[in-house]
N, C-alpha and C. Protein backbone atom coordinates (compact mmCIF):
# COMPACT_ATOMS: atom_id res chain seq x y z
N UNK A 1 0.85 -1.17 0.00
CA UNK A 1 0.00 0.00 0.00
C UNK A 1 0.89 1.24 0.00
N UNK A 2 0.53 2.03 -1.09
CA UNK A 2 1.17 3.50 -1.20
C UNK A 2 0.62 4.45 -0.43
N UNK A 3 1.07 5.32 0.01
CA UNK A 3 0.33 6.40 1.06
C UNK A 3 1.43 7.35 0.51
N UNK A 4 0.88 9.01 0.19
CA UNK A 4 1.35 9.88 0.34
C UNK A 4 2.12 10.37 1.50
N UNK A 5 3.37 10.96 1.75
CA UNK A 5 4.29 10.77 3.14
C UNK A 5 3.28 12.68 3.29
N UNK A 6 2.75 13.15 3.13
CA UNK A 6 2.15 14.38 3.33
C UNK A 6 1.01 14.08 4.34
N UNK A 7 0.31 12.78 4.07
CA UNK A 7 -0.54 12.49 4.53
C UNK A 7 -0.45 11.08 5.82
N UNK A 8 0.58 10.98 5.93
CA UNK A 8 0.77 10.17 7.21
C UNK A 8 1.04 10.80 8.71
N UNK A 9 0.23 10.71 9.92
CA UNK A 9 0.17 11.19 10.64
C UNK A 9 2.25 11.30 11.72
N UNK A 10 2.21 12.62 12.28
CA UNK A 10 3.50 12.57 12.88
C UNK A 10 4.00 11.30 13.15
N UNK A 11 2.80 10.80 14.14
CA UNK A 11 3.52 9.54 14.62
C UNK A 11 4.09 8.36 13.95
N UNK A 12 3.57 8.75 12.22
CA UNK A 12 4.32 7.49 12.11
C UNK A 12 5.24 7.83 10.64
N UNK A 13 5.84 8.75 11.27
CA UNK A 13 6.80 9.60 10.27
C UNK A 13 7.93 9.16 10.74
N UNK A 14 9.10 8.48 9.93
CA UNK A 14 10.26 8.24 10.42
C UNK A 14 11.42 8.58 9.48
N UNK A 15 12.42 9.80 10.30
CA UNK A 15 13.50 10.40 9.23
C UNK A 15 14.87 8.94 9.59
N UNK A 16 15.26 9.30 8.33
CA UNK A 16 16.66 8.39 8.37
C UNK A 16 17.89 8.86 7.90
N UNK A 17 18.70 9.04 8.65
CA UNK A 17 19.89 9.95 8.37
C UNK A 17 21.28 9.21 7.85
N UNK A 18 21.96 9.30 6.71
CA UNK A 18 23.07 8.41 6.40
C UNK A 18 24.12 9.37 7.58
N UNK A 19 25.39 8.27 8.06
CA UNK A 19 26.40 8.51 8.80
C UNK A 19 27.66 7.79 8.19
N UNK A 20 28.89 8.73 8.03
CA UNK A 20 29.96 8.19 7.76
C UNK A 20 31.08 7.12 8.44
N UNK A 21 30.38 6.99 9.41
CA UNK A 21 30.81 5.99 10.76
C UNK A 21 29.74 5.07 11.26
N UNK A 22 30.52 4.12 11.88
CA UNK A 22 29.55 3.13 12.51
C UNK A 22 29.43 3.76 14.03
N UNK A 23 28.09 3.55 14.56
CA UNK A 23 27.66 3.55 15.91
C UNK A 23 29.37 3.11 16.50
N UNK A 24 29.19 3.88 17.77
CA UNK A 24 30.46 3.73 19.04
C UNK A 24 29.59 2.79 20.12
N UNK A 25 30.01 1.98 20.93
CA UNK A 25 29.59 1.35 21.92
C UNK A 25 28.16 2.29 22.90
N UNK A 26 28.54 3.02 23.07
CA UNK A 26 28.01 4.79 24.05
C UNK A 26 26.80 4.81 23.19
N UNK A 27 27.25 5.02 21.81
CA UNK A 27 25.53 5.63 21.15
C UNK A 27 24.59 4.35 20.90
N UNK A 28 25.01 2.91 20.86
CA UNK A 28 24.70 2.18 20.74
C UNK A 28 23.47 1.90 21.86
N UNK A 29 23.94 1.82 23.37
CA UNK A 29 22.83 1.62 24.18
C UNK A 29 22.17 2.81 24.39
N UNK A 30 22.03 3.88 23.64
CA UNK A 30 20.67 5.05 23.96
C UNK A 30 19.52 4.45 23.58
């Protein structure tokens, strides 16, 4: 199912950010 991302409520909005590194131990268990 396609859904317009305009029309999906906050909650189920999820951003995804590329990173040039892997997770450190520390950021891992937040």
């Amino acid at each position: 199912m396609l859904v317009e991302f305009s029309e999906l409520p906050e909650t189920a909005r999820i951003w995804i950010y590329q990173a040039d590194r892997n997770f450190n131990s520390e950021e891992l268990q937040e």
